[in-house]
Every structure is written in C-alpha cells, then in structure tokens.
PDB file of N, CA and C in Angstrom:
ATOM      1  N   UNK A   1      32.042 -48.551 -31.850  1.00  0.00           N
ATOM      2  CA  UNK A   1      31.364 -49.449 -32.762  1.00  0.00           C
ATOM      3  C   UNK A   1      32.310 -49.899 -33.882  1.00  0.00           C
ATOM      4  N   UNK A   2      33.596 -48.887 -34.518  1.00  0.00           N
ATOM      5  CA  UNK A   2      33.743 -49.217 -35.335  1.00  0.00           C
ATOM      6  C   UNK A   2      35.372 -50.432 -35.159  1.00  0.00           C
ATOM      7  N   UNK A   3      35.717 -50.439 -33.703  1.00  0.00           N
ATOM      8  CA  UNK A   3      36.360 -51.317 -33.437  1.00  0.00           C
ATOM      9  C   UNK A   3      36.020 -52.717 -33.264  1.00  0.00           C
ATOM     10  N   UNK A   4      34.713 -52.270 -32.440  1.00  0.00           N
ATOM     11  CA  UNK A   4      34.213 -53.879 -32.681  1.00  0.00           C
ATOM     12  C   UNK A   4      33.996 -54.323 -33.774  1.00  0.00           C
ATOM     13  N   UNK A   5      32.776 -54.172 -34.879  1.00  0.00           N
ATOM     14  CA  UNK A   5      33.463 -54.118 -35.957  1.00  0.00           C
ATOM     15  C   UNK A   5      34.909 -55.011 -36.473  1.00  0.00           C
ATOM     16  N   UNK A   6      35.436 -54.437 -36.418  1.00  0.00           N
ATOM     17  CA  UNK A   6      37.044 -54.828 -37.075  1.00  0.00           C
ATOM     18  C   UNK A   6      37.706 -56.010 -36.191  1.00  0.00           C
ATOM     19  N   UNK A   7      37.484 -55.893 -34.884  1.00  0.00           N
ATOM     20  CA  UNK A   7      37.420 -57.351 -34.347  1.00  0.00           C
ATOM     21  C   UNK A   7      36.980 -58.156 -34.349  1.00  0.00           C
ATOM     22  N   UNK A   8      35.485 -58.188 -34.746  1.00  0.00           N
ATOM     23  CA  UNK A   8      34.605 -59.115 -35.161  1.00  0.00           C
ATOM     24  C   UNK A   8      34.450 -59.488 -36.209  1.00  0.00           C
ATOM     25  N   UNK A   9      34.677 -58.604 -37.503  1.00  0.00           N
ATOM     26  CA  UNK A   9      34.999 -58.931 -38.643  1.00  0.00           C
ATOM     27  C   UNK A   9      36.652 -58.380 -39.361  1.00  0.00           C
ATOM     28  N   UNK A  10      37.300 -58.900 -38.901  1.00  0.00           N
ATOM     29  CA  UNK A  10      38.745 -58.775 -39.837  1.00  0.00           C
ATOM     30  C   UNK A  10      38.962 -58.715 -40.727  1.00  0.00           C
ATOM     31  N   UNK A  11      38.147 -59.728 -41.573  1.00  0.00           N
ATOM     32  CA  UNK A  11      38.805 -59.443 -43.046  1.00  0.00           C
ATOM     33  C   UNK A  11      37.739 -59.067 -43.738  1.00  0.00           C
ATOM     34  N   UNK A  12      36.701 -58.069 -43.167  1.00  0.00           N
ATOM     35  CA  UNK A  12      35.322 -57.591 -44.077  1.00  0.00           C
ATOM     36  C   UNK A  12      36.147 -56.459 -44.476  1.00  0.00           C
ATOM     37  N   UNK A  13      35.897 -56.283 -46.170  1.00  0.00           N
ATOM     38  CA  UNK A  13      35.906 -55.180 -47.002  1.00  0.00           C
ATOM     39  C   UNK A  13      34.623 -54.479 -47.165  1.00  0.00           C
ATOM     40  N   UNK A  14      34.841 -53.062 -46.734  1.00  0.00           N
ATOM     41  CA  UNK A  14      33.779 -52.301 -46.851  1.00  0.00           C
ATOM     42  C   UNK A  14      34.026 -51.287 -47.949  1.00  0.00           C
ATOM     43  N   UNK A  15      33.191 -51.155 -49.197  1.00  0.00           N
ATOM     44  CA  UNK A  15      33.229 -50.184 -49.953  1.00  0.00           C
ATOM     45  C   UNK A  15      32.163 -48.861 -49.938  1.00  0.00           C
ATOM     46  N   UNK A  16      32.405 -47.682 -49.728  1.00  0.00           N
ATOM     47  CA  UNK A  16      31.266 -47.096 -49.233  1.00  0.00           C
ATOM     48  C   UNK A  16      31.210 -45.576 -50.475  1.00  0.00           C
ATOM     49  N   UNK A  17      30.702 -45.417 -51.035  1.00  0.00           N
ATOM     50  CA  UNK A  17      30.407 -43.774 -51.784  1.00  0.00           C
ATOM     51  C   UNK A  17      29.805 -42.695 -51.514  1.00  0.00           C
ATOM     52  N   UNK A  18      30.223 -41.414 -51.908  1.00  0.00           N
ATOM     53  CA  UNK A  18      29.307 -40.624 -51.434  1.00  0.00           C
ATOM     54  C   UNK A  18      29.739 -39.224 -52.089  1.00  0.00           C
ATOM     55  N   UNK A  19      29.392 -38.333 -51.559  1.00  0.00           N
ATOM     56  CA  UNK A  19      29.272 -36.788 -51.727  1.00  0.00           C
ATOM     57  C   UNK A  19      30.132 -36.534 -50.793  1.00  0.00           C
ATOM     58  N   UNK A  20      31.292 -35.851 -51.241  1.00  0.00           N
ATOM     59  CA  UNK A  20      32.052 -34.858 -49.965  1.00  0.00           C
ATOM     60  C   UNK A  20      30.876 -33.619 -49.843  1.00  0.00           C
ATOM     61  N   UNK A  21      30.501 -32.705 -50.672  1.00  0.00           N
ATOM     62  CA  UNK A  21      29.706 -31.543 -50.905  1.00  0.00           C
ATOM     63  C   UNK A  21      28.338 -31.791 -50.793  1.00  0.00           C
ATOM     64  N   UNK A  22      27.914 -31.103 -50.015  1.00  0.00           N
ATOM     65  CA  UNK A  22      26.386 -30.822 -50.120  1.00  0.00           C
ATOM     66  C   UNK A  22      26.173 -29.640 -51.451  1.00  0.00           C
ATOM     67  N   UNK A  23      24.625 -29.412 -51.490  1.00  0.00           N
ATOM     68  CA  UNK A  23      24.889 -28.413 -52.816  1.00  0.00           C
ATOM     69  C   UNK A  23      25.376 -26.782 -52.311  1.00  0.00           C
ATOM     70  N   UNK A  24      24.994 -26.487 -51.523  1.00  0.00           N
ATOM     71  CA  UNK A  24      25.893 -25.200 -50.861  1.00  0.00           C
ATOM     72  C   UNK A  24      27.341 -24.925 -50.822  1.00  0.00           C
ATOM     73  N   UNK A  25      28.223 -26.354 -50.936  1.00  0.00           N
ATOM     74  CA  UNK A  25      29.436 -26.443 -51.086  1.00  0.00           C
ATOM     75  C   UNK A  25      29.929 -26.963 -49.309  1.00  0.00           C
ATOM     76  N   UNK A  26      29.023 -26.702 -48.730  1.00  0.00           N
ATOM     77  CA  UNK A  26      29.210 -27.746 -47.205  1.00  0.00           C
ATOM     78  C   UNK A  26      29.887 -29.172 -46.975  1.00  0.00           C
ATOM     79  N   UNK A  27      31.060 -29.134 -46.396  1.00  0.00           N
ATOM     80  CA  UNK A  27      30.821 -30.881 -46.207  1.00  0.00           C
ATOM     81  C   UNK A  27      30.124 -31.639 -45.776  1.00  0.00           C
ATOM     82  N   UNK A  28      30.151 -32.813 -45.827  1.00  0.00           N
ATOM     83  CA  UNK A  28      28.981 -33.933 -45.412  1.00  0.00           C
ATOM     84  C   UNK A  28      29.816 -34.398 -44.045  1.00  0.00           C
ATOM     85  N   UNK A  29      29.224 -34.396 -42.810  1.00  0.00           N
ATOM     86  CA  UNK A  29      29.989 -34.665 -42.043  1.00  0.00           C
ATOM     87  C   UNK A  29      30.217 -36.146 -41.579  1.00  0.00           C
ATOM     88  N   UNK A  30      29.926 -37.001 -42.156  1.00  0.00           N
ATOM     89  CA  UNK A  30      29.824 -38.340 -42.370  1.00  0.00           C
ATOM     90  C   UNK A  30      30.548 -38.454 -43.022  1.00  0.00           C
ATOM     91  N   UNK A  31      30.931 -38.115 -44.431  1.00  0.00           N
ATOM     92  CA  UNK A  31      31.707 -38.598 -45.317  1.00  0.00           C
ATOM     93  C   UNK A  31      33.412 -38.011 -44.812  1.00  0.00           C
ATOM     94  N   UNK A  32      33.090 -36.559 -44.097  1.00  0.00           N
ATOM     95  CA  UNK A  32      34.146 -36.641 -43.281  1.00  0.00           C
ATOM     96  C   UNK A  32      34.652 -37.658 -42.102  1.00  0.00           C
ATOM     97  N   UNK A  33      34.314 -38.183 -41.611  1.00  0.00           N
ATOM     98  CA  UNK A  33      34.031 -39.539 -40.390  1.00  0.00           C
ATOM     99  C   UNK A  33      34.573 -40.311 -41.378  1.00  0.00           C
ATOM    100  N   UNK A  34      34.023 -40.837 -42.382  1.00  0.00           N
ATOM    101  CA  UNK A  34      34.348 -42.058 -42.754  1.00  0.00           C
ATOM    102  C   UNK A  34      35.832 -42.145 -43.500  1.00  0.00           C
ATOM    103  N   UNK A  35      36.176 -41.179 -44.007  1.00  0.00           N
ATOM    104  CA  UNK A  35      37.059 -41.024 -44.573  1.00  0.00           C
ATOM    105  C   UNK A  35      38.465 -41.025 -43.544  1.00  0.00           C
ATOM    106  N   UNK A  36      38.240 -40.637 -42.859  1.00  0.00           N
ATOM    107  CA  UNK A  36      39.045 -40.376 -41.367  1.00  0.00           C
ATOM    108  C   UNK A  36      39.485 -41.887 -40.960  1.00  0.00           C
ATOM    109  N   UNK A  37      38.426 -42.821 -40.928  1.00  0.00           N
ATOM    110  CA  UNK A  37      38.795 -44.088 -40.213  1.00  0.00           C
ATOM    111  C   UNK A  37      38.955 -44.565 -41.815  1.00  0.00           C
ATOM    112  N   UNK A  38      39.306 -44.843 -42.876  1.00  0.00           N
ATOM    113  CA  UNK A  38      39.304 -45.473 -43.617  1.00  0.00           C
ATOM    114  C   UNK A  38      40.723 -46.109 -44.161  1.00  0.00           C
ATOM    115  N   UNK A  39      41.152 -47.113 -44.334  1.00  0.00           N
ATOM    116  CA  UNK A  39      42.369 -47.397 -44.919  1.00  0.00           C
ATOM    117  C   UNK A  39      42.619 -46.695 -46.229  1.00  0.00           C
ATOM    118  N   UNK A  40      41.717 -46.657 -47.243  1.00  0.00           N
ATOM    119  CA  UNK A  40      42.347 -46.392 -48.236  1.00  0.00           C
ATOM    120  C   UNK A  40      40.821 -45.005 -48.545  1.00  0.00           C
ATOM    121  N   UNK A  41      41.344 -44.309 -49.623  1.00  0.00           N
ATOM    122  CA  UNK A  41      40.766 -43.451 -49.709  1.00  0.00           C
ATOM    123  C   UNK A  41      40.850 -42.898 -51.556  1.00  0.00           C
ATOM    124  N   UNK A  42      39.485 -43.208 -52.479  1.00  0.00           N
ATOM    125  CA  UNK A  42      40.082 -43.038 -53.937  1.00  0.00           C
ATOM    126  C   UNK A  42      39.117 -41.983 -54.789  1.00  0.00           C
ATOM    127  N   UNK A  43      39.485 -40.859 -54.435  1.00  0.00           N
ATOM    128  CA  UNK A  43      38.360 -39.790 -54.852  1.00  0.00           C
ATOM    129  C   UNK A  43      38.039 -39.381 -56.383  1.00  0.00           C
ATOM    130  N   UNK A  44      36.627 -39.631 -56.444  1.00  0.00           N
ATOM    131  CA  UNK A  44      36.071 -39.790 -57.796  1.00  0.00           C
ATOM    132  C   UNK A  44      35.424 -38.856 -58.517  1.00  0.00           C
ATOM    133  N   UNK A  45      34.790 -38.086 -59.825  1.00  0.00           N
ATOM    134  CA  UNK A  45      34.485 -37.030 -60.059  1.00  0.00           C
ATOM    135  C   UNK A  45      33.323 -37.793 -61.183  1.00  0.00           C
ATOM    136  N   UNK A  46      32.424 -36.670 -61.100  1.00  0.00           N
ATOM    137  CA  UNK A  46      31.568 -36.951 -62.529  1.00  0.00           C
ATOM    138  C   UNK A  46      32.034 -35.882 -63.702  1.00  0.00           C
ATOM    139  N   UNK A  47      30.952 -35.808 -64.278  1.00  0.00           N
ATOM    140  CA  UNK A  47      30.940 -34.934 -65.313  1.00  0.00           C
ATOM    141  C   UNK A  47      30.092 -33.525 -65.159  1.00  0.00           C
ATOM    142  N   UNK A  48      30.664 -32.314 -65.247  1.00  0.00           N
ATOM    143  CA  UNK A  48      29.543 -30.847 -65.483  1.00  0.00           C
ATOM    144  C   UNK A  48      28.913 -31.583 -66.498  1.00  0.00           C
ATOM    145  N   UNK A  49      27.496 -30.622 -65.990  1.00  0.00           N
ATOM    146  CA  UNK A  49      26.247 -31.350 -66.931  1.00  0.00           C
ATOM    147  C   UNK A  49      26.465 -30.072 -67.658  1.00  0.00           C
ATOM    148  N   UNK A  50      26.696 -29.056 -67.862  1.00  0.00           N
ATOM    149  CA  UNK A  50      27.349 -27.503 -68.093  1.00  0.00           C
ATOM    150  C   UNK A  50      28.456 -27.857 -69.590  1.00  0.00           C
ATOM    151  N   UNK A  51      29.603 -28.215 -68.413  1.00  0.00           N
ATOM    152  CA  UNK A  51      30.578 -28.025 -69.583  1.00  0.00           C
ATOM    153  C   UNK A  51      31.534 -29.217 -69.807  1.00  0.00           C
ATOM    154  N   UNK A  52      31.096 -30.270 -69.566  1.00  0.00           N
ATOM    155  CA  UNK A  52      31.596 -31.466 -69.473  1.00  0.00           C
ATOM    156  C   UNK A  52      33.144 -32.150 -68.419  1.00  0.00           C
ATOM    157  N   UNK A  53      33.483 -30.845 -67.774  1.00  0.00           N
ATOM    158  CA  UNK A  53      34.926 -30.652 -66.838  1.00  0.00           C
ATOM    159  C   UNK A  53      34.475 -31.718 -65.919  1.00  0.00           C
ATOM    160  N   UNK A  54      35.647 -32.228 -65.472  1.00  0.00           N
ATOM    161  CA  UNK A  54      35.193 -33.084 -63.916  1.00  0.00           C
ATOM    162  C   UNK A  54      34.200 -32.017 -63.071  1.00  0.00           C
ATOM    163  N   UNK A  55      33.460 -32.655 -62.360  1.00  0.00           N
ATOM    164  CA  UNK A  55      32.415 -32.476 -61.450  1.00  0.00           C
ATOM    165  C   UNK A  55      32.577 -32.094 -60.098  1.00  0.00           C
ATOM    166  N   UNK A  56      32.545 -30.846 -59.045  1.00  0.00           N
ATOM    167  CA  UNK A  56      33.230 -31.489 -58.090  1.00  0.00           C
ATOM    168  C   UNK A  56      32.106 -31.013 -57.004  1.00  0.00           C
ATOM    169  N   UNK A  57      30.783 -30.243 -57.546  1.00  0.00           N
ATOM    170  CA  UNK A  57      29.919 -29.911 -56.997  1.00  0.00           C
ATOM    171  C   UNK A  57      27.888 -30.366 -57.548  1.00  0.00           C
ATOM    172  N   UNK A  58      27.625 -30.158 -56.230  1.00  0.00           N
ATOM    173  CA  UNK A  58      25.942 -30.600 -56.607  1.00  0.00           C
ATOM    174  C   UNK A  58      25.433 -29.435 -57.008  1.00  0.00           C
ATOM    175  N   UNK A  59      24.864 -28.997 -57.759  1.00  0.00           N
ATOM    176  CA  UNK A  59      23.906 -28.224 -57.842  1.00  0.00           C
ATOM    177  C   UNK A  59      22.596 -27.893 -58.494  1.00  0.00           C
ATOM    178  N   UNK A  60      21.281 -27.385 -57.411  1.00  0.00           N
ATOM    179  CA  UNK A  60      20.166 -27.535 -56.788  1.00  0.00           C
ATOM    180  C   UNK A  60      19.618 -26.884 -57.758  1.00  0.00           C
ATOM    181  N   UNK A  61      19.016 -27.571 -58.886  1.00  0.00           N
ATOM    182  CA  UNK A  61      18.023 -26.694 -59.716  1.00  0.00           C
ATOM    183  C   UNK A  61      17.056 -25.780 -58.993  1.00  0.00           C
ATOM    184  N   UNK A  62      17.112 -24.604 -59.517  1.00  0.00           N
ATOM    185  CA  UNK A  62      16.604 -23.274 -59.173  1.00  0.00           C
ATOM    186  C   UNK A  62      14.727 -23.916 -59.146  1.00  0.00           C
ATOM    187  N   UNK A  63      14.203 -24.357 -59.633  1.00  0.00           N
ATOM    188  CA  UNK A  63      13.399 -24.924 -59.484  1.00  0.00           C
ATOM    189  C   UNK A  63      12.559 -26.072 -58.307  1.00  0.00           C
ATOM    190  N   UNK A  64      13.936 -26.325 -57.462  1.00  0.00           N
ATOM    191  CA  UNK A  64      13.833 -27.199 -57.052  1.00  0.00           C
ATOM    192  C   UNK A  64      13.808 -26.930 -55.347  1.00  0.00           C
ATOM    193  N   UNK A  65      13.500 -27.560 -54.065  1.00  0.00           N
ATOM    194  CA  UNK A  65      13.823 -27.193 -52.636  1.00  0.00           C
ATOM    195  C   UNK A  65      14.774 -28.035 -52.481  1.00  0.00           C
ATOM    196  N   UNK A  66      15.721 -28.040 -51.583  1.00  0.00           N
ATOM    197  CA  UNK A  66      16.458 -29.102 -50.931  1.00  0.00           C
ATOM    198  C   UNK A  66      15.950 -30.552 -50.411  1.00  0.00           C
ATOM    199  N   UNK A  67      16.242 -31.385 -50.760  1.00  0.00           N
ATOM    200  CA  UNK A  67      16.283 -32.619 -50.337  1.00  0.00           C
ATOM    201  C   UNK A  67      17.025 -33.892 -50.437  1.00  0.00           C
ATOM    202  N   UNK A  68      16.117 -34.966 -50.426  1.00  0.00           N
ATOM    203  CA  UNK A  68      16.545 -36.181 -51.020  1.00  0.00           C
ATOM    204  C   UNK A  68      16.194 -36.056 -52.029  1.00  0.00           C
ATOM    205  N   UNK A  69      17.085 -36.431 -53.716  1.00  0.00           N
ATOM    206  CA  UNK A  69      16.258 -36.461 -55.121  1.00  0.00           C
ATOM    207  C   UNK A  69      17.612 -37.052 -55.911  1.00  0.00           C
ATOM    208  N   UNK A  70      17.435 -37.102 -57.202  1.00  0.00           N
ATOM    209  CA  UNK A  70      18.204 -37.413 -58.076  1.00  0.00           C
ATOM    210  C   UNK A  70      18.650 -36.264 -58.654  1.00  0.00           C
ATOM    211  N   UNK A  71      18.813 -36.840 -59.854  1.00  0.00           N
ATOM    212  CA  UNK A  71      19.195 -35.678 -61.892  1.00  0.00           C
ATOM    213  C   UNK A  71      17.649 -34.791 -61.619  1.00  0.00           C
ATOM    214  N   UNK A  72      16.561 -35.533 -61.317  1.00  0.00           N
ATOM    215  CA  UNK A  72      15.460 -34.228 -60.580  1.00  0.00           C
ATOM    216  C   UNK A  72      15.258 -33.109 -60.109  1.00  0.00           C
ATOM    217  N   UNK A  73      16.514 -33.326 -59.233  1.00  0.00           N
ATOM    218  CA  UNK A  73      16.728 -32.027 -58.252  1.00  0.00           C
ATOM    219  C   UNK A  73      18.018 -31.771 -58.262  1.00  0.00           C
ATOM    220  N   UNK A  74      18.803 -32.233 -58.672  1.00  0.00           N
ATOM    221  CA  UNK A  74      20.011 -32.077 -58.696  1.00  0.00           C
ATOM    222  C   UNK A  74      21.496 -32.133 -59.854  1.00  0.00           C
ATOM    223  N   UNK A  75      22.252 -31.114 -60.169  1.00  0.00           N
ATOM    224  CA  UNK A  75      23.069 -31.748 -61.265  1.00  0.00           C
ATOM    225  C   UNK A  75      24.474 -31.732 -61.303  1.00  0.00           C
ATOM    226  N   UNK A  76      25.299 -32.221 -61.475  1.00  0.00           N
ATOM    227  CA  UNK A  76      26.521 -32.362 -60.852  1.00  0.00           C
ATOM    228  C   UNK A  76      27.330 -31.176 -61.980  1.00  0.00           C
ATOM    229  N   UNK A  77      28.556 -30.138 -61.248  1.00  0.00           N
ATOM    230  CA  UNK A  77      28.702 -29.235 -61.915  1.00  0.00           C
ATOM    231  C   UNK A  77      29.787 -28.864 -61.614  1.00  0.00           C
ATOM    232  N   UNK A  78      31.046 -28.660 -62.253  1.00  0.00           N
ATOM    233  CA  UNK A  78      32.459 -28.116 -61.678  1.00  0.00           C
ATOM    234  C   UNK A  78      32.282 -26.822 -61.025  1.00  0.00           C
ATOM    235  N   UNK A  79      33.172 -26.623 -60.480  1.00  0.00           N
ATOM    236  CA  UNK A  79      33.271 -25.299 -59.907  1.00  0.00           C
ATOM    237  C   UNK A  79      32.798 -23.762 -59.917  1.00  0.00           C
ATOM    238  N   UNK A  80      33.292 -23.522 -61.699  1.00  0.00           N
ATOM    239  CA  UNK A  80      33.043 -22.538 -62.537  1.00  0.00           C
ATOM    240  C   UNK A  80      31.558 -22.392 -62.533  1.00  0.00           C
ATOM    241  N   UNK A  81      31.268 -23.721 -63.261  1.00  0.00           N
ATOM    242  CA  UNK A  81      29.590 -23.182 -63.357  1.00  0.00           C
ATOM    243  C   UNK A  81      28.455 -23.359 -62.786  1.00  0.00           C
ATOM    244  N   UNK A  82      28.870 -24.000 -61.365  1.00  0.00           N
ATOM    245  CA  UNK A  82      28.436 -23.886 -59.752  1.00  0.00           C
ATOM    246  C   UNK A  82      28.191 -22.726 -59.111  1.00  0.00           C
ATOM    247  N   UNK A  83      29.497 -21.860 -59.441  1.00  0.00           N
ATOM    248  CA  UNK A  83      29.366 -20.077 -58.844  1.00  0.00           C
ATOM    249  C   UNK A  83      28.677 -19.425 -59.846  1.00  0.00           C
ATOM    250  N   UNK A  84      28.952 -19.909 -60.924  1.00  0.00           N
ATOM    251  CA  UNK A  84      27.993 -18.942 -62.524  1.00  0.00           C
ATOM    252  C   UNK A  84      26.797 -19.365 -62.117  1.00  0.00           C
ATOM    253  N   UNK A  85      25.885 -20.756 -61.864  1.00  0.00           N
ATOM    254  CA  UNK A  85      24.457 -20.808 -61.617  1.00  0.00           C
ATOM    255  C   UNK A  85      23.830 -20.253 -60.099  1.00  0.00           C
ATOM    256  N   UNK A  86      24.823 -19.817 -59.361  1.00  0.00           N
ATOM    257  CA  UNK A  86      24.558 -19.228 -57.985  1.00  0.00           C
ATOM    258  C   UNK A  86      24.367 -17.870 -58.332  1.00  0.00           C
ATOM    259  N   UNK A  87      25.328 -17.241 -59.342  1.00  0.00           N
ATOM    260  CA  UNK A  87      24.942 -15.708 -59.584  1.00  0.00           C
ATOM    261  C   UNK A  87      24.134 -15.250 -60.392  1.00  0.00           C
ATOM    262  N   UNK A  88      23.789 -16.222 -61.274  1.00  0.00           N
ATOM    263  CA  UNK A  88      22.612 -16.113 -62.022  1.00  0.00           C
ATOM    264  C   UNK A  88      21.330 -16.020 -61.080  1.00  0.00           C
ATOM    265  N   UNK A  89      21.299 -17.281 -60.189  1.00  0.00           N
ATOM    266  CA  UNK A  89      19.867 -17.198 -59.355  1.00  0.00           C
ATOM    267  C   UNK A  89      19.928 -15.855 -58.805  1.00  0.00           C
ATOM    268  N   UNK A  90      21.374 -15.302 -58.168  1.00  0.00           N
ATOM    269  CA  UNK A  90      20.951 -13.775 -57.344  1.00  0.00           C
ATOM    270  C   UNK A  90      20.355 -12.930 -57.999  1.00  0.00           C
ATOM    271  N   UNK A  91      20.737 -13.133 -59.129  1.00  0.00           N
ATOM    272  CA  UNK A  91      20.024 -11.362 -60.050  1.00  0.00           C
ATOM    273  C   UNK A  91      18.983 -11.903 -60.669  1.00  0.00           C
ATOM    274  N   UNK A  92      18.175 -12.885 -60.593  1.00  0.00           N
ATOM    275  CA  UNK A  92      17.354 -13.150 -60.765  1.00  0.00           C
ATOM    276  C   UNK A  92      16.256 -12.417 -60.218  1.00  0.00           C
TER     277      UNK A  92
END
C-alpha cells in the first residue's frame, strides 16, 4: 500500500504524530512502522506535569482504566517521576 501510495502520489507530504510509549512504557507498534518507512524523522517531547523536565512518558492516573482519553486520563511525565508514580501506586 505504501508504494502505491508514493507512485501515485509523489510529491504528497505526509506529516504524522504520535506516542512512541504507551503508558506501561510499551512501544506503539505503528509508530514503530511508520517511523521505519519514513524519510525524515524529528522527535518531540512535552513537559513533566511533575517536574517540568522534557516528557518522555504517559502516565495513567491511578484513578483512571486504560484507554482512549486526554489530560483526563492521562499525564505526560519524564522518566523519574513515571517510575516514582508506579511505586507509589505499588505500596499503595
């Protein structure tokens, strides 16, 4: 598909975003795919809602089940305090 595609459209620019990480720290296996066939590749970070560090993980308010959601269910969180809100939920 994705040759035809590119033969059929040549000079279409596709810009596409996403999540490498699920909130478990899983990759997305799509965003792996896409990244794979992609010419260029420009990886972006938010902000810990925590401690203001680049962002490089989701994580799933304790409150919350897995799904589709926003800042609702979800908050973007560096590393550090990704594993700090995982060990907090255990001894919970």
């Amino acid at each position: 598909a994705i040759a035809m595609m590119r033969e059929k459209f040549p000079n279409l620019s596709l810009v596409v975003c996403g999540l490498d990480l699920n909130f478990r720290g899983e990759p997305w296996q799509t965003t792996i795919f896409l990244r794979s066939i992609a010419d260029e590749n420009i990886p972006r970070t938010g902000t810990c809602a925590v401690c203001r560090d680049p962002s490089t993980h989701s994580y799933l308010k304790p409150s919350e089940s897995p799904g589709v959601g926003g800042a609702d269910k979800y908050e973007p969180r560096c590393y550090h305090c990704h594993a700090r809100g995982l060990r907090q939920e255990i001894t919970l």
